[in-house]
N, C-alpha and C. Protein backbone atom coordinates (compact mmCIF):
# COMPACT_ATOMS: atom_id res chain seq x y z
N UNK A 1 75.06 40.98 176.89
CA UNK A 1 76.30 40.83 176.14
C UNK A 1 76.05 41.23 174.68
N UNK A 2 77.12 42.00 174.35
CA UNK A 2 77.15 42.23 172.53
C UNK A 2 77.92 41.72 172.17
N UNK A 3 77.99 41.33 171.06
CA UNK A 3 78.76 40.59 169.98
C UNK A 3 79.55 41.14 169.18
N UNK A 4 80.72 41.18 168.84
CA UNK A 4 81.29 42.40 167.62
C UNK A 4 81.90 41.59 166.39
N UNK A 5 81.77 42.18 165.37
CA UNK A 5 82.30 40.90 164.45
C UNK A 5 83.30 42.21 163.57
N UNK A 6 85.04 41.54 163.63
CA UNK A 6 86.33 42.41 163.25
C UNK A 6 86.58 41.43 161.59
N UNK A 7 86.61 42.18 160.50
CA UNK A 7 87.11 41.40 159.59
C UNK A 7 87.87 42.70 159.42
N UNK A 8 89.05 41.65 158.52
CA UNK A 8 90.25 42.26 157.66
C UNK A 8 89.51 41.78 156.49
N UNK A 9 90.12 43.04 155.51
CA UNK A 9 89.83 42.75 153.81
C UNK A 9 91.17 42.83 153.06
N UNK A 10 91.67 41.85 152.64
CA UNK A 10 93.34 41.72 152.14
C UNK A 10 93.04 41.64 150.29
N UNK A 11 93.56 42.48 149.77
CA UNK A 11 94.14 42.11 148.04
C UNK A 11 94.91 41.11 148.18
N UNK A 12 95.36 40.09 147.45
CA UNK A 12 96.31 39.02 146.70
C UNK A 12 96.28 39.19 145.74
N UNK A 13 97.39 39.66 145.17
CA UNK A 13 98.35 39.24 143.73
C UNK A 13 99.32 38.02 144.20
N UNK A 14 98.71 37.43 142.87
CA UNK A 14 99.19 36.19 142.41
C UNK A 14 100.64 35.65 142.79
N UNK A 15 101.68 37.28 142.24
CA UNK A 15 103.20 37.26 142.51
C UNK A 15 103.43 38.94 142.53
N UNK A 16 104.62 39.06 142.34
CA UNK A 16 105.62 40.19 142.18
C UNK A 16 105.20 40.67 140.97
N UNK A 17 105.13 39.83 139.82
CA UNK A 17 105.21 41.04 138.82
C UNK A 17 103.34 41.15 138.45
N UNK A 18 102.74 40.71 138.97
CA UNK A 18 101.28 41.28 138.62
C UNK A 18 101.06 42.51 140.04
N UNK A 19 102.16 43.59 140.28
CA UNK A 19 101.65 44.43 140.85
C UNK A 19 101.63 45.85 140.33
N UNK A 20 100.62 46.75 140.78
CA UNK A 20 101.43 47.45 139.87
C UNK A 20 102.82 48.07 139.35
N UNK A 21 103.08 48.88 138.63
CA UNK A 21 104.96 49.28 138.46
C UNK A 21 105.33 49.82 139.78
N UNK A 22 104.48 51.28 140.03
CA UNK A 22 105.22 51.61 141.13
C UNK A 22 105.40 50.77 142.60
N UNK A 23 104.51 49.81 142.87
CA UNK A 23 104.42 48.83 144.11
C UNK A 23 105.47 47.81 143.53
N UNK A 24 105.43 47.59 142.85
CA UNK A 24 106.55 46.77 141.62
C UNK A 24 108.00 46.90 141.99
N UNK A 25 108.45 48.12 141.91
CA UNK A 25 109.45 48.91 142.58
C UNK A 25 109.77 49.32 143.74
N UNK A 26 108.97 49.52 144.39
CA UNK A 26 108.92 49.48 145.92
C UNK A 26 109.21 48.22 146.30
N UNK A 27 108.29 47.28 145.96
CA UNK A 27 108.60 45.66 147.20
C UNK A 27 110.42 45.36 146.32
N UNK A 28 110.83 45.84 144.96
CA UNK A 28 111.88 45.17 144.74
C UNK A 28 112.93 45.95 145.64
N UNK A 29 113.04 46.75 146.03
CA UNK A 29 113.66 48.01 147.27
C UNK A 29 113.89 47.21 148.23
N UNK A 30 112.08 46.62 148.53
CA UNK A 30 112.23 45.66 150.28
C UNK A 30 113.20 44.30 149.86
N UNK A 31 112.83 43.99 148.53
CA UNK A 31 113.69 42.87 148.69
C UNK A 31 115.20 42.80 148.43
N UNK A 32 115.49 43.94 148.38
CA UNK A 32 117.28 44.36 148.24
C UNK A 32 117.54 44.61 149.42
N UNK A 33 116.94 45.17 150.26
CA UNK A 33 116.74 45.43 151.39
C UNK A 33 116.93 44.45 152.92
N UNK A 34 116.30 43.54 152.15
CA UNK A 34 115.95 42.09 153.14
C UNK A 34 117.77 41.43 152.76
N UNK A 35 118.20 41.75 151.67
CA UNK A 35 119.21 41.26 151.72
C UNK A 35 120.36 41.49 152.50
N UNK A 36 120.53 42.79 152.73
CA UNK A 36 120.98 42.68 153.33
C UNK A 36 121.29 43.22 154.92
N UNK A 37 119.75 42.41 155.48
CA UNK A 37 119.38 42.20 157.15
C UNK A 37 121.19 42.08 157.77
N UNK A 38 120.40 42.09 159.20
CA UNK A 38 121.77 41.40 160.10
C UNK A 38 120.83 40.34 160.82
N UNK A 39 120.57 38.96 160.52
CA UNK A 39 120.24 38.45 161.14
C UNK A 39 120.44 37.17 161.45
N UNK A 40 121.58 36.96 162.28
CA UNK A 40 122.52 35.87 162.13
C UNK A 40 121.86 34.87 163.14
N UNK A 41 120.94 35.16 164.10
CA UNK A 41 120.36 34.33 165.44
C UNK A 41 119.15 33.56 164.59
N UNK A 42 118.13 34.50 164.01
CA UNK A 42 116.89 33.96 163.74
C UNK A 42 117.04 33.35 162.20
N UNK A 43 117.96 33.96 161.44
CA UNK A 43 118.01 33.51 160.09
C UNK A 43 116.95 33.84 159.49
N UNK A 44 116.39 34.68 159.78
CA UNK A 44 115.38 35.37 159.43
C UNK A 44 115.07 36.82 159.06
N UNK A 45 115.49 37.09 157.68
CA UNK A 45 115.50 38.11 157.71
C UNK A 45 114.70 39.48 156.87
N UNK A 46 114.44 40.52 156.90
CA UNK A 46 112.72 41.55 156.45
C UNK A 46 113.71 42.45 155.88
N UNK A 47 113.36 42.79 154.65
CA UNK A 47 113.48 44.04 154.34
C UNK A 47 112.61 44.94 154.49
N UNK A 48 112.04 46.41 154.32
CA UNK A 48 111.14 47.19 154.12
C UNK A 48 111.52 48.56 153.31
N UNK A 49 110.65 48.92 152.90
CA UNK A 49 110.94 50.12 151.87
C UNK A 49 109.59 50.75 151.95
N UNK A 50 109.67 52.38 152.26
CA UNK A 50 108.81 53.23 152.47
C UNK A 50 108.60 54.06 151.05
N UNK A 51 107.56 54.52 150.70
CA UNK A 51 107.40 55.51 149.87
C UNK A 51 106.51 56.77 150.54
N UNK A 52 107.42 57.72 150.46
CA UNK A 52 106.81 58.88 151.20
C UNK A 52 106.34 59.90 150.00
N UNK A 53 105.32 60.75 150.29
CA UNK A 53 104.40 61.91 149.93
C UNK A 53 105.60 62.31 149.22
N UNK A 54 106.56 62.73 149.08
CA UNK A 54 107.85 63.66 148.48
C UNK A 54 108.74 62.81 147.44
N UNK A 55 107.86 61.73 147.36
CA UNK A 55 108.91 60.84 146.43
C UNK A 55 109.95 59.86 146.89
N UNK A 56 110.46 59.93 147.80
CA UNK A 56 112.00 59.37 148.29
C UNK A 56 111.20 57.99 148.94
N UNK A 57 112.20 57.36 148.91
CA UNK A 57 111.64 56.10 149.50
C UNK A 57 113.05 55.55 150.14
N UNK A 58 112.43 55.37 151.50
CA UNK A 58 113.26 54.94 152.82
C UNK A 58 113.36 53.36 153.05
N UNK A 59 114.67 52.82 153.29
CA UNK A 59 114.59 51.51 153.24
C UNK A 59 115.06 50.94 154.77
N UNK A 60 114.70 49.82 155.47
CA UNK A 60 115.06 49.42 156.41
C UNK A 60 115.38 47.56 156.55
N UNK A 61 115.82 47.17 157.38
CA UNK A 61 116.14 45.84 157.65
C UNK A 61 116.30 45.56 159.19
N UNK A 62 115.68 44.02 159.19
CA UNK A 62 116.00 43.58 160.80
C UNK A 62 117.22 44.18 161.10
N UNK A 63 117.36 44.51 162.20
CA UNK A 63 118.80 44.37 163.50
C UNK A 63 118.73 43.55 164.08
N UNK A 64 119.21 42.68 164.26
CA UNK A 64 119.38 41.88 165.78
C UNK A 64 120.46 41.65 166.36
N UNK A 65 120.45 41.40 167.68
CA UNK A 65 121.42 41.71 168.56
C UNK A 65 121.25 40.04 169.72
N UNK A 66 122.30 39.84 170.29
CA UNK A 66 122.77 38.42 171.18
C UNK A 66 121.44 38.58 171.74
N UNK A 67 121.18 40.51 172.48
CA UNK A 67 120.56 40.65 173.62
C UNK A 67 119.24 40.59 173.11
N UNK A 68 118.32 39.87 172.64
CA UNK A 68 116.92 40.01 171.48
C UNK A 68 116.13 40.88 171.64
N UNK A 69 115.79 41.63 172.71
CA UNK A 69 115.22 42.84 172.71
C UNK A 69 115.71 43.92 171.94
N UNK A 70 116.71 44.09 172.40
CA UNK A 70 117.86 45.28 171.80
C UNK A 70 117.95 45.19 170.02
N UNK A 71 117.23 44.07 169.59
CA UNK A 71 117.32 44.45 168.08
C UNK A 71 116.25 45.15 167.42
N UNK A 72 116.19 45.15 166.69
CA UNK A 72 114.94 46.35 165.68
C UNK A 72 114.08 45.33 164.34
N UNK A 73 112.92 45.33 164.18
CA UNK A 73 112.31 45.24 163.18
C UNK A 73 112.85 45.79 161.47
N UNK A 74 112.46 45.34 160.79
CA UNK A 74 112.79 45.97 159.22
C UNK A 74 111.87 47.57 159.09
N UNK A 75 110.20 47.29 159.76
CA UNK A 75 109.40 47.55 159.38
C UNK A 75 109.85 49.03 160.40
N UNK A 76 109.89 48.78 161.36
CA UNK A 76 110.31 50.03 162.74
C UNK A 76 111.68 50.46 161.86
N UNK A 77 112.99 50.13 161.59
CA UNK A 77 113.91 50.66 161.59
C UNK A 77 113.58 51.41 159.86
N UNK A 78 112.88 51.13 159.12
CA UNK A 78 112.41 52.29 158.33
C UNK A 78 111.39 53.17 158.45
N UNK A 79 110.70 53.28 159.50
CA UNK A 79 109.54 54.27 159.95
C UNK A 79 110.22 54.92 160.84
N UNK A 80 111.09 54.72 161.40
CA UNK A 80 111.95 55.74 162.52
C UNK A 80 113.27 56.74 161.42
N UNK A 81 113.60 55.94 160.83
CA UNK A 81 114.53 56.51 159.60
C UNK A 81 113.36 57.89 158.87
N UNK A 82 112.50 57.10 157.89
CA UNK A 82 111.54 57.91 157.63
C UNK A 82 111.31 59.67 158.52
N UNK A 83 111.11 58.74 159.68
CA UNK A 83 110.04 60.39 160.79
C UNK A 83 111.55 61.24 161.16
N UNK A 84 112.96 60.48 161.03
CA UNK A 84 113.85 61.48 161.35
C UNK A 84 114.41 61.79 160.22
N UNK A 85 114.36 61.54 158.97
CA UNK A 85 114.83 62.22 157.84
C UNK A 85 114.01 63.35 157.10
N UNK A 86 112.74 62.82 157.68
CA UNK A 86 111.71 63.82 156.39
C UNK A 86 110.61 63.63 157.56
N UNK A 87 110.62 64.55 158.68
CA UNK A 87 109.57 64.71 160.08
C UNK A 87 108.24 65.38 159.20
N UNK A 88 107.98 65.99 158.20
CA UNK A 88 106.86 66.55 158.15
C UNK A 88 105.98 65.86 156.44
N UNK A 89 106.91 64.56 155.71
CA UNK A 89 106.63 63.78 155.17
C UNK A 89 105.65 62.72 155.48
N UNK A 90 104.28 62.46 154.40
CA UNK A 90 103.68 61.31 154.57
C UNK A 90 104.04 59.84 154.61
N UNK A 91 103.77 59.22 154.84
CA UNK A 91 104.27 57.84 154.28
C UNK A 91 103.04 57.14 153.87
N UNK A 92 103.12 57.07 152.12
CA UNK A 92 102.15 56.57 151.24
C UNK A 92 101.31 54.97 151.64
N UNK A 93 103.31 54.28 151.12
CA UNK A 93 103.25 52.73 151.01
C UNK A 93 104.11 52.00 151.69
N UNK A 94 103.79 51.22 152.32
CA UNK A 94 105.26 50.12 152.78
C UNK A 94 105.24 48.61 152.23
N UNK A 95 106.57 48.62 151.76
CA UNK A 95 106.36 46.96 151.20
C UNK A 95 107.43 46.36 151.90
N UNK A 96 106.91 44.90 152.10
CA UNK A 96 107.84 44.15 153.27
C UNK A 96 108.21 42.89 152.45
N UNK A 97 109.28 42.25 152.68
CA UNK A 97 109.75 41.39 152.20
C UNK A 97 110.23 40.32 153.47
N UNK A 98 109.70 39.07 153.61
CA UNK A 98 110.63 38.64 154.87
C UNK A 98 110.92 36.48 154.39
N UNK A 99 111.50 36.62 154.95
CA UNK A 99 112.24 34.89 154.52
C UNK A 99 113.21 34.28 155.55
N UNK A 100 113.19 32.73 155.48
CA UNK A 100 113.73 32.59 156.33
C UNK A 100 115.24 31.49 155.44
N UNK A 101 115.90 31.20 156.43
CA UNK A 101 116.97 30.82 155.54
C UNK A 101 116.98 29.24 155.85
N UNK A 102 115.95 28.95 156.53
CA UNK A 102 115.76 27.43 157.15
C UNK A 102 114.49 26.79 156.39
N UNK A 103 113.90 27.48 156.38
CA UNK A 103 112.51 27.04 155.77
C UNK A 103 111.77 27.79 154.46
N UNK A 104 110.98 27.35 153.41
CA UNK A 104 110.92 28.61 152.35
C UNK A 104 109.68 29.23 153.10
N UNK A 105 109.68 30.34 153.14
CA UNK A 105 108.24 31.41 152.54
C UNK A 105 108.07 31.78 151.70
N UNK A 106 106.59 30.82 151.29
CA UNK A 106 105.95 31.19 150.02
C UNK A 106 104.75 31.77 150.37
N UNK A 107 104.43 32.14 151.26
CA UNK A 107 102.91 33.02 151.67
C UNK A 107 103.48 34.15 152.40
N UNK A 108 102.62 35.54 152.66
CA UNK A 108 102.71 36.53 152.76
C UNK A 108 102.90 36.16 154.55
N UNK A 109 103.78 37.95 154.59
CA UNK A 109 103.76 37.50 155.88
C UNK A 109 103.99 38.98 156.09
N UNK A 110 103.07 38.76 156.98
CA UNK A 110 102.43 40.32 157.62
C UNK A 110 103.10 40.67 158.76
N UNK A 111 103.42 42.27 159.29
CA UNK A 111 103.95 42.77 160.33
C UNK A 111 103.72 41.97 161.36
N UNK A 112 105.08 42.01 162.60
CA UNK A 112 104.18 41.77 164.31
C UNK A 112 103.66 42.87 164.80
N UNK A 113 103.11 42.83 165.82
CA UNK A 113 102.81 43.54 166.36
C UNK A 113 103.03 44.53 166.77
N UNK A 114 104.18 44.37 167.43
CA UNK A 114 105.25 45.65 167.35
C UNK A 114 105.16 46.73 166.46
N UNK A 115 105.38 45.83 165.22
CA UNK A 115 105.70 47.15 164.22
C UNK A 115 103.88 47.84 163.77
N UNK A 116 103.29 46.61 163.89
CA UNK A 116 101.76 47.18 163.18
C UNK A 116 101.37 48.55 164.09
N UNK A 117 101.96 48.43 165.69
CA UNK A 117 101.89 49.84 166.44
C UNK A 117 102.61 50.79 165.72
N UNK A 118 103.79 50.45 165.55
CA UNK A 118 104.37 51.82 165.09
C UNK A 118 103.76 52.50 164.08
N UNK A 119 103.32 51.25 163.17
CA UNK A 119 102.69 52.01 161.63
C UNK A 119 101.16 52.77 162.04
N UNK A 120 100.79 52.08 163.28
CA UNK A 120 99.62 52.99 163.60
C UNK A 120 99.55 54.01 163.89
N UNK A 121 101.06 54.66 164.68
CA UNK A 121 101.51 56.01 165.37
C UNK A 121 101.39 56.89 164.01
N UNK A 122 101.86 56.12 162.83
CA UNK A 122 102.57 57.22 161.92
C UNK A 122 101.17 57.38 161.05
N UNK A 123 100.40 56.43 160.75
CA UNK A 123 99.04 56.46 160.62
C UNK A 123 98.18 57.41 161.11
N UNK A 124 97.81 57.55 162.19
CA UNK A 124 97.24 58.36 163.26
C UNK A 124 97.67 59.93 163.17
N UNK A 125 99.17 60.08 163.19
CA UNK A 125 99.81 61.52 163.17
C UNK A 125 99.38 61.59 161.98
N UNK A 126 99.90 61.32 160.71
CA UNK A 126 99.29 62.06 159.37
C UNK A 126 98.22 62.39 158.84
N UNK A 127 96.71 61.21 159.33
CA UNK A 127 95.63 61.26 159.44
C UNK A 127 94.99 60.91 157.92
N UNK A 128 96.04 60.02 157.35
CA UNK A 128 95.57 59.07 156.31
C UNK A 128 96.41 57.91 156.28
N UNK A 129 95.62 57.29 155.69
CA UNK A 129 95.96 55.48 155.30
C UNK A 129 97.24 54.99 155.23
N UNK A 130 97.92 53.80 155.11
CA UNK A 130 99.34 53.93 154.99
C UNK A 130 99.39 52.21 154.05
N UNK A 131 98.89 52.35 153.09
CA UNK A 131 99.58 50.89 152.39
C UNK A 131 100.07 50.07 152.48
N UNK A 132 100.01 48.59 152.80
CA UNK A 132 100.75 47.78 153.48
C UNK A 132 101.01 46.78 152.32
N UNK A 133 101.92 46.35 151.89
CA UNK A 133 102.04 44.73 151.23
C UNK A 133 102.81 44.02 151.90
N UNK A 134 102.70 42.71 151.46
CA UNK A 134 103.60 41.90 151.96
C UNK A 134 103.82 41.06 151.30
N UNK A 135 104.72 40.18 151.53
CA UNK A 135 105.20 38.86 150.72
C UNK A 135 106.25 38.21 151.29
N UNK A 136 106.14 36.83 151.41
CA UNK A 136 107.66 35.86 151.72
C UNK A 136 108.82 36.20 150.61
N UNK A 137 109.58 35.37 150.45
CA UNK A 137 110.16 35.17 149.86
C UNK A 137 109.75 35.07 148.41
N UNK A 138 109.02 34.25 148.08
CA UNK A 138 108.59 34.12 146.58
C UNK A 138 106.75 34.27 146.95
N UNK A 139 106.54 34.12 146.29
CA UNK A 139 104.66 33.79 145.98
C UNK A 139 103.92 35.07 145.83
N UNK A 140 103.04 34.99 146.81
CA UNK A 140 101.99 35.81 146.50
C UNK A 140 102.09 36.99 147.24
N UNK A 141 101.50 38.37 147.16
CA UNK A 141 101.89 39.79 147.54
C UNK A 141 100.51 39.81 148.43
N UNK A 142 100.29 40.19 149.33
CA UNK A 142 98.74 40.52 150.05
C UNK A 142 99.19 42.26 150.11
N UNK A 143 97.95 42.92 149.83
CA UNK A 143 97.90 44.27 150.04
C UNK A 143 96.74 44.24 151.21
N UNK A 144 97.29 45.38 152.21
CA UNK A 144 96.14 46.19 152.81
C UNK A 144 96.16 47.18 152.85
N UNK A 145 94.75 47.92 152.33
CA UNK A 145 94.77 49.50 152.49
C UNK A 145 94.78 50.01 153.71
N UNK A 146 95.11 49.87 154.54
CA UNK A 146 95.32 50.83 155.75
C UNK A 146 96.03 49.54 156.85
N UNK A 147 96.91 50.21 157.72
CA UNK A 147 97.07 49.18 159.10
C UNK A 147 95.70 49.36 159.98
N UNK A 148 95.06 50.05 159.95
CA UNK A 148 93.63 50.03 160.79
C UNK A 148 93.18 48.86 160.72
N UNK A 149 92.98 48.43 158.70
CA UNK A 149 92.27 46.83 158.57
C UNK A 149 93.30 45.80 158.85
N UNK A 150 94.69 46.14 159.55
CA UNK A 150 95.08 45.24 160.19
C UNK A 150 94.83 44.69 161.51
N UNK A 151 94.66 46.23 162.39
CA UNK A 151 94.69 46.17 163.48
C UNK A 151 93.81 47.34 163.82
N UNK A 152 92.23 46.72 163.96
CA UNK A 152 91.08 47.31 164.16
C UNK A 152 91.38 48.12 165.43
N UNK A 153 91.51 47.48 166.59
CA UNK A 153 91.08 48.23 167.90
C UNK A 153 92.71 49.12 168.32
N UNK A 154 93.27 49.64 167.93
CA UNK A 154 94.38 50.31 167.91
C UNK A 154 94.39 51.10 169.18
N UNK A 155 95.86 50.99 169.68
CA UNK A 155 95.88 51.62 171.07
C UNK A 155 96.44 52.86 170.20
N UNK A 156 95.79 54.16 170.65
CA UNK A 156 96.29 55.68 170.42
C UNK A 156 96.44 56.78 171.91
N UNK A 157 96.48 57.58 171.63
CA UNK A 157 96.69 58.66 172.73
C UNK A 157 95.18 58.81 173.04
N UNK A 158 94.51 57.81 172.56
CA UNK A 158 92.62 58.51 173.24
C UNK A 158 92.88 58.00 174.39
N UNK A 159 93.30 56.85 174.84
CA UNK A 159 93.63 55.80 175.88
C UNK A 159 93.75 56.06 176.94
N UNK A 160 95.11 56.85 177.01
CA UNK A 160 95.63 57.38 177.98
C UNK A 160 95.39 58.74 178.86
């Protein structure tokens, strides 16, 4: 038997405004963004905001739907926006914003799973890093340089 040992390496800033300007501006995107989710079931709702290679920055928010499958992530419904507006665009940075309307978030709160795949697809196709922050509602911002150091063992097309 071998042993494997997986660490993540996460930045924390303190808050919002010890980031830098341009990440500064980006997470304030996700959090205009988060405002206005549709998320009337979970009360829970994500903004996201992309910054792509070309400048423009793509914004997304939960969907949700009665049927809970049938709704969409913040993080997916701006990486699908993204790859069909600007198909041959990088995507630098993503900043996420998420809160709930029942309980506060004051600690960061990182993609599901779901979406950490998608960001791996778009990862993988461009064949560099993709910036991740995050943050609740108020507090502290966690950065990761890549979704890889999110999600080490990544399912890709080697797989299959």
């Amino acid at each position: 038997m071998k042993e494997i040992k997986i660490e993540s390496i996460l930045q924390v800033f303190q808050s919002l405004d010890k980031l830098p300007p341009e990440v500064y501006n980006l997470m304030k995107s996700a959090v205009k963004a988060r405002g206005q989710a549709y998320a009337p079931y979970s009360n829970f709702s994500v903004g996201a905001a992309i910054l792509l290679d070309n400048g423009e920055i793509v914004l997304g928010n939960n969907q949700e739907n009665a049927s809970y499958p049938s709704g969409l992530c913040a993080e997916r419904t701006a990486i699908y926006s993204a790859g069909a507006q600007f198909p041959n665009a990088k995507i630098l940075k993503i900043a996420i914003c998420a809160g709930s309307k029942i309980t506060p978030t004051n600690k960061p709160i990182p993609p599901c799973g779901a979406c950490r795949q998608a960001i791996a697809e778009y990862e993988i196709k461009q064949k560099s890093p993709i910036e991740i922050y995050f943050m609740g509602e108020s507090g502290a911002v966690a950065k990761s340089k890549s979704l890889e150091n999110l999600l080490p063992f990544m399912f890709d097309k080697s797989v299959l």
